[in-house]
C-alpha atoms as a PDB file:
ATOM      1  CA  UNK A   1      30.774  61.527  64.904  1.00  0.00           C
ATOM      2  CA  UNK A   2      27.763  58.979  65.151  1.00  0.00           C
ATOM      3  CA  UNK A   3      24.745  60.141  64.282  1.00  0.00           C
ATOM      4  CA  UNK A   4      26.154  62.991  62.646  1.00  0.00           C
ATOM      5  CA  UNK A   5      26.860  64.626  66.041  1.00  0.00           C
ATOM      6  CA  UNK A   6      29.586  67.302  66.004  1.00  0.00           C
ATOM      7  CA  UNK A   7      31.268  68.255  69.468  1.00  0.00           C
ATOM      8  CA  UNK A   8      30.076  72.424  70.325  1.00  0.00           C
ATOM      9  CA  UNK A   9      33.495  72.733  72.033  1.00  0.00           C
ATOM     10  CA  UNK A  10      36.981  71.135  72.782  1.00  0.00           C
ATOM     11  CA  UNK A  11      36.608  72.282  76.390  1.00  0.00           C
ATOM     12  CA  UNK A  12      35.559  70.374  79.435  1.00  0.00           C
ATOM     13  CA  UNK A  13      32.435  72.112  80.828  1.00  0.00           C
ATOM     14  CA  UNK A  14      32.809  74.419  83.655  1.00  0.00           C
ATOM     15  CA  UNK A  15      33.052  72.974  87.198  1.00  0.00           C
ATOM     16  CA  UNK A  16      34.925  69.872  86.496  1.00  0.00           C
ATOM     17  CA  UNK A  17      38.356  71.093  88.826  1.00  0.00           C
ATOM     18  CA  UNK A  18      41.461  70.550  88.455  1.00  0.00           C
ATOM     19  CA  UNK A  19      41.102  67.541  86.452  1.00  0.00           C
ATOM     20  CA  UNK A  20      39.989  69.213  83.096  1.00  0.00           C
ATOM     21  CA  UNK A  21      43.428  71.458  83.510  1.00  0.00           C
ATOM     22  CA  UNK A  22      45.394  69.678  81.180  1.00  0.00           C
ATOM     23  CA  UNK A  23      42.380  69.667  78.547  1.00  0.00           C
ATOM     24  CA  UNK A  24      42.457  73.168  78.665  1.00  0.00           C
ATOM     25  CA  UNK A  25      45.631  73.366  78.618  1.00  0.00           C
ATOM     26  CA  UNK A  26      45.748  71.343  75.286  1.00  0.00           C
ATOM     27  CA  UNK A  27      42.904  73.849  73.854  1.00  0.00           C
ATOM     28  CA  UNK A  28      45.277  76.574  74.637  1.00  0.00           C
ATOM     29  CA  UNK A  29      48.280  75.132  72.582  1.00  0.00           C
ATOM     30  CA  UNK A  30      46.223  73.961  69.817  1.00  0.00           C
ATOM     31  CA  UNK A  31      44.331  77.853  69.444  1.00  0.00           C
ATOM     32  CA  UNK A  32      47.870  79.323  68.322  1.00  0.00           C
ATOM     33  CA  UNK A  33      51.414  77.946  67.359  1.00  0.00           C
ATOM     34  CA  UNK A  34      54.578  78.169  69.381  1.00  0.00           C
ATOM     35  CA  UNK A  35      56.611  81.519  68.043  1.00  0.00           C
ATOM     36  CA  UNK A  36      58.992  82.043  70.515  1.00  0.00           C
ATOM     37  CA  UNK A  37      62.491  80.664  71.737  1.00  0.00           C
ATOM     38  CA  UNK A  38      60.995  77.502  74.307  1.00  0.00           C
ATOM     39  CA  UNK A  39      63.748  79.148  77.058  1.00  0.00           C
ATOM     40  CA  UNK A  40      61.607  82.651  76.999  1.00  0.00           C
ATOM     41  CA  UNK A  41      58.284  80.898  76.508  1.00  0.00           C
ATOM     42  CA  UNK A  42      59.096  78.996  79.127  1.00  0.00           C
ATOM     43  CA  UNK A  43      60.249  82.514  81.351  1.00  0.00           C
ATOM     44  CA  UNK A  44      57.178  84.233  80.056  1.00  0.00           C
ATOM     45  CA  UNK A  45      54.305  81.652  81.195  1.00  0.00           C
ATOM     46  CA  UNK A  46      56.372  81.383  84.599  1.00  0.00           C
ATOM     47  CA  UNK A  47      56.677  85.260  84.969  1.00  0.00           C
ATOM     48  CA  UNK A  48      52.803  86.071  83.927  1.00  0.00           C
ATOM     49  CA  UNK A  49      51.469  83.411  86.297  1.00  0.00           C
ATOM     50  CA  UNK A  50      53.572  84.672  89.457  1.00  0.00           C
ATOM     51  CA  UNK A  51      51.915  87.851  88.300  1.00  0.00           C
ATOM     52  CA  UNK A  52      48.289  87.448  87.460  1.00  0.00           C
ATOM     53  CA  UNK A  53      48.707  85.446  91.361  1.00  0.00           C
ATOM     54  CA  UNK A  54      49.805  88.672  92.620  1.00  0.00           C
ATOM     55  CA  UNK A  55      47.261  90.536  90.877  1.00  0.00           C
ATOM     56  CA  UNK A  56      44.568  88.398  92.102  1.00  0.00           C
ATOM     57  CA  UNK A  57      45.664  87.671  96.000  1.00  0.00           C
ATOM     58  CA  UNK A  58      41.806  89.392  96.542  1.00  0.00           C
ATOM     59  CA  UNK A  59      40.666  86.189  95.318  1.00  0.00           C
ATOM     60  CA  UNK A  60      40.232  82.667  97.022  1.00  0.00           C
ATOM     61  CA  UNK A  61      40.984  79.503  95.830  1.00  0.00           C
ATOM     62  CA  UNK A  62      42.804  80.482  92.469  1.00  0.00           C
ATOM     63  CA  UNK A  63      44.501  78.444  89.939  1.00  0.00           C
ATOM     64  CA  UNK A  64      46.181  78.880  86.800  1.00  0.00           C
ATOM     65  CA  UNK A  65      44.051  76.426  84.460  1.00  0.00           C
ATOM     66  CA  UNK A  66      46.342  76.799  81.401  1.00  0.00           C
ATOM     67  CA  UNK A  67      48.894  79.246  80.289  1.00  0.00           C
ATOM     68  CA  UNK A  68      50.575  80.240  76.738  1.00  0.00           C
ATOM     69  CA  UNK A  69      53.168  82.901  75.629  1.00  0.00           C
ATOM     70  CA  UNK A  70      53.160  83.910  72.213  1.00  0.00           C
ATOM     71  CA  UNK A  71      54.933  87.094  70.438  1.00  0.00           C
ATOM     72  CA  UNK A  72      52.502  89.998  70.465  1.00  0.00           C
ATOM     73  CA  UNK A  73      51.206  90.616  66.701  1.00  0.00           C
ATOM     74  CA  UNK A  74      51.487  94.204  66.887  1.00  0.00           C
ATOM     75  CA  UNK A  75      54.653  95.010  68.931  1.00  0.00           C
ATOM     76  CA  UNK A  76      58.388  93.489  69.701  1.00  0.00           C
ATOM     77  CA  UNK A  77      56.609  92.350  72.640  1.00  0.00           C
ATOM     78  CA  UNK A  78      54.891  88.877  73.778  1.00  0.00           C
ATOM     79  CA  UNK A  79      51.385  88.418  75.663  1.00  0.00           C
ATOM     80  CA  UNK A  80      50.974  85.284  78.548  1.00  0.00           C
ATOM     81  CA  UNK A  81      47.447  84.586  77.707  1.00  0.00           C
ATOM     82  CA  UNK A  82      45.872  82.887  80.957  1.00  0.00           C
ATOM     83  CA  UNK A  83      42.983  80.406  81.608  1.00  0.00           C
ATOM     84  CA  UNK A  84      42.175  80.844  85.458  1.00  0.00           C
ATOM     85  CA  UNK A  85      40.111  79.921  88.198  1.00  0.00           C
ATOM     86  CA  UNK A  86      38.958  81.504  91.283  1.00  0.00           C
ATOM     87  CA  UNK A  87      36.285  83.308  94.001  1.00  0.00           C
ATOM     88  CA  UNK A  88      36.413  87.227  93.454  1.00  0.00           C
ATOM     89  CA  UNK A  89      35.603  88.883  96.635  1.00  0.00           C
ATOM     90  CA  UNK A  90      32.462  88.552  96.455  1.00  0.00           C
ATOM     91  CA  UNK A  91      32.346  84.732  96.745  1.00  0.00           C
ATOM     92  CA  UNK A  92      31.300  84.171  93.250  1.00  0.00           C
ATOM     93  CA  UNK A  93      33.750  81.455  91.590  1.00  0.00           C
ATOM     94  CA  UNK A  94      34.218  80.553  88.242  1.00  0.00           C
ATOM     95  CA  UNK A  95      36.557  78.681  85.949  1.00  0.00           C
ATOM     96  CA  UNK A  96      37.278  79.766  82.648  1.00  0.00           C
ATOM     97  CA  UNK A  97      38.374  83.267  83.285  1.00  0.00           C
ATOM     98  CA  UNK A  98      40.647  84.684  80.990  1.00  0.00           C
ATOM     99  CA  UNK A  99      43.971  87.080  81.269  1.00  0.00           C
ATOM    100  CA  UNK A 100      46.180  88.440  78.666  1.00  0.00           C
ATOM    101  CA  UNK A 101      49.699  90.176  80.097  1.00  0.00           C
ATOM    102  CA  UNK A 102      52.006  92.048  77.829  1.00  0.00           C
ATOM    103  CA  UNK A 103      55.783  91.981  78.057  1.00  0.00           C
ATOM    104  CA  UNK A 104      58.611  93.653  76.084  1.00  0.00           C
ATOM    105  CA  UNK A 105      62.141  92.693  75.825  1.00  0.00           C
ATOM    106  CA  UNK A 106      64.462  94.513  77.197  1.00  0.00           C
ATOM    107  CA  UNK A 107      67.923  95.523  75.601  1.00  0.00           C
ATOM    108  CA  UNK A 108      69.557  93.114  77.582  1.00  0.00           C
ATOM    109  CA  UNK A 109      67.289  90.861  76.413  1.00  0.00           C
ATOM    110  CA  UNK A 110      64.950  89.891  79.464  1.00  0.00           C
ATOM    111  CA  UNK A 111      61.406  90.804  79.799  1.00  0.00           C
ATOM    112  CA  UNK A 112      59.192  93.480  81.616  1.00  0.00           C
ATOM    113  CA  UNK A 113      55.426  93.371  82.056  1.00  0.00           C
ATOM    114  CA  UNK A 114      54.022  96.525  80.486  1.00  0.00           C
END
């Protein structure tokens, strides 16, 4: 970079809305390869953000900033790792909040959040 200038992180900083989502998103791809079939990645993301909105309905004004599944290194299992954004009850809000959700296949091959 000029003046021998290196960048302290790939993310936007915090605050900047809705429009630094796909940023983040990109972050989130780039911080660990694709491992699973694109149909159940695809199932997975859609599955753990229905859920972490679920989980969070205390909240106010929540968004899913950016979302990956990958296989779970230590189990036949996958984790939906979540960047999020939102007002816990007490008012406070903050992008940047992180979730991780763990799934396992099932015999008949779909998925259950353990």
């Amino acid at each position: 970079m000029p003046g021998g200038t290196t960048p302290t992180s790939e993310l936007p900083p915090p605050g900047e809305g809705p429009a630094a989502d796909p940023l983040i998103q990109q972050a989130l791809d780039r911080a660990s390869r694709p491992d699973l079939p694109p149909a159940d990645e695809q199932h997975l993301v859609a599955a753990g953000r229905a859920a972490w909105l679920a989980e969070t309905v205390r909240y106010t004004q929540v968004r899913i900033q950016a979302a990956t599944a990958r296989r779970a290194p230590d189990r036949d299992g996958a984790v939906v790792r979540l960047v999020w954004a939102g007002a816990d009850p007490a008012g406070t809000y903050l992008d940047g909040r992180t979730a991780a959700l763990h799934y396992i296949r099932n015999g008949e091959g779909s998925w259950t959040r353990t």
